[in-house]
C-alpha atoms as a PDB file:
ATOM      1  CA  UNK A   1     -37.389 -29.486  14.832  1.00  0.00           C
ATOM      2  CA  UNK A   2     -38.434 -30.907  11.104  1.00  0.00           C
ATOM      3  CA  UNK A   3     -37.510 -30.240   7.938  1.00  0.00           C
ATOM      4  CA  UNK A   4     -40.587 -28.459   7.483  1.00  0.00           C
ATOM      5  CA  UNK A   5     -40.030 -25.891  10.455  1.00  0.00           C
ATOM      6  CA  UNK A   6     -36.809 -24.710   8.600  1.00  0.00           C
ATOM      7  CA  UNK A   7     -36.659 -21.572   6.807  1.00  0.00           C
ATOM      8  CA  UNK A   8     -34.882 -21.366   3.775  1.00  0.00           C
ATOM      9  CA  UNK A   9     -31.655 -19.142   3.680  1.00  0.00           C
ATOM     10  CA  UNK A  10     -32.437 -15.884   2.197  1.00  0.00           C
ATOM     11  CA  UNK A  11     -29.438 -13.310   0.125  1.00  0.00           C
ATOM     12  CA  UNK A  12     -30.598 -11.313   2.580  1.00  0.00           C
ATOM     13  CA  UNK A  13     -28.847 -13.743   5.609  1.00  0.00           C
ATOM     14  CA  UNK A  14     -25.755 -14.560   3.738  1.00  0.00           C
ATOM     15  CA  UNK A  15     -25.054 -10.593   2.469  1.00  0.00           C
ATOM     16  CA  UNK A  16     -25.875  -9.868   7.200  1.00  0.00           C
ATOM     17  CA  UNK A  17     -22.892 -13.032   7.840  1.00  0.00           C
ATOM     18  CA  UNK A  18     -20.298 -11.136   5.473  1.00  0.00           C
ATOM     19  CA  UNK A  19     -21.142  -7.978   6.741  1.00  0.00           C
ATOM     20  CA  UNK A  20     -20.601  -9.254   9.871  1.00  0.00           C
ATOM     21  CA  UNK A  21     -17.148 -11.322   8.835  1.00  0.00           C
ATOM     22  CA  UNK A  22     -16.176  -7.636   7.354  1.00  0.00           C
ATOM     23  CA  UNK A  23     -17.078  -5.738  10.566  1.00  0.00           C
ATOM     24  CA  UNK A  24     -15.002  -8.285  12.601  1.00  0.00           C
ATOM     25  CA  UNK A  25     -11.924  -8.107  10.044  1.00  0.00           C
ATOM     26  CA  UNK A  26     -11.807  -4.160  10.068  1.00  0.00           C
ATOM     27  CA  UNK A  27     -11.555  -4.390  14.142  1.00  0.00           C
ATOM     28  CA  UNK A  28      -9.053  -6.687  13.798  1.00  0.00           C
ATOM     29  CA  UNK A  29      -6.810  -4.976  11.287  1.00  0.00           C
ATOM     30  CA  UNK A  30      -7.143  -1.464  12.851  1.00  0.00           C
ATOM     31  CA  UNK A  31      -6.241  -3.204  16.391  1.00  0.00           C
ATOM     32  CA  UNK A  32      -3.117  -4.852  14.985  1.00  0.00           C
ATOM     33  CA  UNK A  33      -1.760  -1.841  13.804  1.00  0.00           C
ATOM     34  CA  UNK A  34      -0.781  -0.569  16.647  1.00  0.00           C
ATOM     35  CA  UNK A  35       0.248  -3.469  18.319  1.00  0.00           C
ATOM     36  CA  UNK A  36       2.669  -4.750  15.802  1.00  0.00           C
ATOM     37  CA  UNK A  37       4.098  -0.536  15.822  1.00  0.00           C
ATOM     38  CA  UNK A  38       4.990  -1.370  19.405  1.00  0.00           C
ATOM     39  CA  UNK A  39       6.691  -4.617  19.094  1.00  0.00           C
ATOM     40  CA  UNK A  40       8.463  -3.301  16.173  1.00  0.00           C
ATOM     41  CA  UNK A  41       9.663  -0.904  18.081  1.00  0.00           C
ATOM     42  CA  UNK A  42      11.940  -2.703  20.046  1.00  0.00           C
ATOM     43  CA  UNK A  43      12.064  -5.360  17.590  1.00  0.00           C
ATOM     44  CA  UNK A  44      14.031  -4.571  14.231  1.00  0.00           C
ATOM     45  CA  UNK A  45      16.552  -5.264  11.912  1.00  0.00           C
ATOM     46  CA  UNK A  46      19.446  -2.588  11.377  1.00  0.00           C
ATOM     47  CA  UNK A  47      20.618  -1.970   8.157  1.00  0.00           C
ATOM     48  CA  UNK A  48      22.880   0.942   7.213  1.00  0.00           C
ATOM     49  CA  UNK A  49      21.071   3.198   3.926  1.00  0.00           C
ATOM     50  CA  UNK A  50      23.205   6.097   2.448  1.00  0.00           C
ATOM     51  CA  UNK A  51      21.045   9.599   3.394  1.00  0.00           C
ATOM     52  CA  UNK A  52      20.436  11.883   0.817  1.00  0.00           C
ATOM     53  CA  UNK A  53      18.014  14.261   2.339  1.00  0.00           C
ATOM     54  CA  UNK A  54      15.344  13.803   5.369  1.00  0.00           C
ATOM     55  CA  UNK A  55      12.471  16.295   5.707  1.00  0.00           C
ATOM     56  CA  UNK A  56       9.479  16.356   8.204  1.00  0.00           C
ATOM     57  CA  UNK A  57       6.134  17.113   6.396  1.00  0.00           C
ATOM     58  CA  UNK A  58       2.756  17.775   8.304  1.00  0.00           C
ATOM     59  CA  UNK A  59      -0.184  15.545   6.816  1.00  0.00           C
ATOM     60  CA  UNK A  60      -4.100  16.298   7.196  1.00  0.00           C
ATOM     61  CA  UNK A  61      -6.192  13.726   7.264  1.00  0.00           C
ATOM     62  CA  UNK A  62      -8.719  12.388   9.487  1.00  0.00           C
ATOM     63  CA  UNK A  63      -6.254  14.077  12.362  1.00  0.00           C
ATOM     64  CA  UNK A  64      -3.375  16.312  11.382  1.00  0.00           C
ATOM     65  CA  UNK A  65       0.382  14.418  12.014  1.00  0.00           C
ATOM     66  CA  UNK A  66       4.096  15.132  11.412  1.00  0.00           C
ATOM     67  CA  UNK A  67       5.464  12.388   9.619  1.00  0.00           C
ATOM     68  CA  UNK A  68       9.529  12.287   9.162  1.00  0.00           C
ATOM     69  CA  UNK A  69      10.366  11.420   5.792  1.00  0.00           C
ATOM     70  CA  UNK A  70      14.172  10.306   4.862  1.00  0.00           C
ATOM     71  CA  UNK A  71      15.361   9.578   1.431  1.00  0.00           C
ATOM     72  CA  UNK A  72      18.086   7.806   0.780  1.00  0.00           C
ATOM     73  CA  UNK A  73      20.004   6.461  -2.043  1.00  0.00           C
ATOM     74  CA  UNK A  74      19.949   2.722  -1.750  1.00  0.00           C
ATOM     75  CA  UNK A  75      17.335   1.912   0.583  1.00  0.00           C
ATOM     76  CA  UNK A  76      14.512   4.377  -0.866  1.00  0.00           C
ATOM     77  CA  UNK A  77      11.965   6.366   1.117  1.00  0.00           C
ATOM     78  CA  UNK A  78      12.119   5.427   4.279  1.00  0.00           C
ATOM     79  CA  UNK A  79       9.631   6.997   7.298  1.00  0.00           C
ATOM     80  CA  UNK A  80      10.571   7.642  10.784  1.00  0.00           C
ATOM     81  CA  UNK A  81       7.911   5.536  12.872  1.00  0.00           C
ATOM     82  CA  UNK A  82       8.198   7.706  16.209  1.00  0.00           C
ATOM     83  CA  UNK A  83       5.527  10.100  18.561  1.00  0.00           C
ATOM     84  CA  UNK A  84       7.269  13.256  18.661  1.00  0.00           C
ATOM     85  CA  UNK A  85       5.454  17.037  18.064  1.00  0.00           C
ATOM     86  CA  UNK A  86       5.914  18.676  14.691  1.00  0.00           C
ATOM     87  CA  UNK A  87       9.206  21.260  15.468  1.00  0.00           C
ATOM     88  CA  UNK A  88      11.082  18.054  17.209  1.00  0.00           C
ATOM     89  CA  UNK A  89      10.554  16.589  14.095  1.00  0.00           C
ATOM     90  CA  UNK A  90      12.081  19.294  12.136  1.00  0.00           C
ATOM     91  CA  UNK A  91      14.894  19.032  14.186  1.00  0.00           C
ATOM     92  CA  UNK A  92      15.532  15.591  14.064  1.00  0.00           C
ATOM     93  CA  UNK A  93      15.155  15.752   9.982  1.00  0.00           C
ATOM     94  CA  UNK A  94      17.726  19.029   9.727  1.00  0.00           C
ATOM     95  CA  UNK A  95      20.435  16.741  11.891  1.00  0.00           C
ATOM     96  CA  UNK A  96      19.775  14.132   9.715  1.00  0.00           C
ATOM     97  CA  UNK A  97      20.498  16.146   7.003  1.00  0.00           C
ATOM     98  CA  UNK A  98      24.279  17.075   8.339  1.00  0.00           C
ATOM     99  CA  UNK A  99      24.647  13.174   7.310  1.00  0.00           C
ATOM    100  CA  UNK A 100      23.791  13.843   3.947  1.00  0.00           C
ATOM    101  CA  UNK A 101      26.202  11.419   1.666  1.00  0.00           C
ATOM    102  CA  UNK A 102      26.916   9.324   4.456  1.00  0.00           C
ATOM    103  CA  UNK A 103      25.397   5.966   5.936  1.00  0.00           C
ATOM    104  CA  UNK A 104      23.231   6.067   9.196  1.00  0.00           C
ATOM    105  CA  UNK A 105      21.973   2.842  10.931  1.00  0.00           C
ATOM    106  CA  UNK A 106      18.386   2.672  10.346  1.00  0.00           C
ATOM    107  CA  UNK A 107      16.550  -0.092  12.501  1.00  0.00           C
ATOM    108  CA  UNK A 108      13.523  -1.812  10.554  1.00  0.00           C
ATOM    109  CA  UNK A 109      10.396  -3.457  12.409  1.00  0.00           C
ATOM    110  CA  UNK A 110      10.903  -6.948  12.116  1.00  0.00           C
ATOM    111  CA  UNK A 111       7.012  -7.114  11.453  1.00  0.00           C
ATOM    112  CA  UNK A 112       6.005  -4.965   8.140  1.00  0.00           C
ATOM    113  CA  UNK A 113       2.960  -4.914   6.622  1.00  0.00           C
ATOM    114  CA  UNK A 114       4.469  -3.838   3.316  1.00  0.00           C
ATOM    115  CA  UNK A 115       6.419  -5.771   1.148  1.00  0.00           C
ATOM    116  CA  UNK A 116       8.713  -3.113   0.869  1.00  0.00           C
ATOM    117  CA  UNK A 117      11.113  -2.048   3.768  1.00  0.00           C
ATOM    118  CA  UNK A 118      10.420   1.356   4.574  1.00  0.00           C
ATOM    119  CA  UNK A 119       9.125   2.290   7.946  1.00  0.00           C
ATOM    120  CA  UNK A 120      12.007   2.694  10.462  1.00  0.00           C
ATOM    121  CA  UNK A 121      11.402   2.989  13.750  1.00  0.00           C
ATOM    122  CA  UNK A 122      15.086   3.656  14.985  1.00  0.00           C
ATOM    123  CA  UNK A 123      17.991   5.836  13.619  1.00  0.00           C
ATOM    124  CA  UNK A 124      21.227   5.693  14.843  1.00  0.00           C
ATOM    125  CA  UNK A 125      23.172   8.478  16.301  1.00  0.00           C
ATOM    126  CA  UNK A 126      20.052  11.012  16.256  1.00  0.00           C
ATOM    127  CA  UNK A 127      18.568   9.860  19.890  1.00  0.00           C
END
């Protein structure tokens, strides 16, 4: 092939490769999530937090979850990474709260994609 059978790049090519790049990336990101949620959870780092109240809210999205929030007092909002139905939940977050004041173990993924430490995917003494 010449020089002269070339085409010239167009905008329009370049804009189709990041699109493309983009497309790829997305895939990528929304398959890791999961997979680093399962190392993570039997791969973390305990640390005991003081609890100062835990409560399991229900969240609409795309799909509607139970998420299990706890605060505590020196380690911040932390959330309970775990597949359990909406009134387990509940009960998990009221005997949390009987340790209200006091420390708990709480076992963070060793792979977070915040900077942050607060998704726990282990909690000692409620399993």
């Amino acid at each position: 092939m010449n020089e002269q059978e070339k085409q010239p790049k167009t905008w329009g090519t370049y804009v189709a490769r990041v699109l493309i790049v983009l497309f790829f990336a997305g895939v990528l990101f929304m398959l890791s999530t999961p997979l680093i949620s399962k190392y993570n959870q039997t791969h973390y780092t305990m640390r005991s937090c003081t609890v100062t109240e835990a409560t399991a809210r229900e969240t609409r999205t795309v799909t509607t979850s139970t998420k299990l929030s706890i605060y505590t007092s020196d380690c911040g909002t932390l959330v309970y990474e775990i597949s359990k139905l909406g009134a387990e939940l509940e009960r998990m977050a009221e005997h949390i709260n009987e340790f209200q004041g006091k420390r708990l173990g709480f076992g963070f993924g060793d792979i977070q994609l915040q900077s942050n430490l607060s998704t726990v995917f282990k909690v000692e003494g409620t399993e």
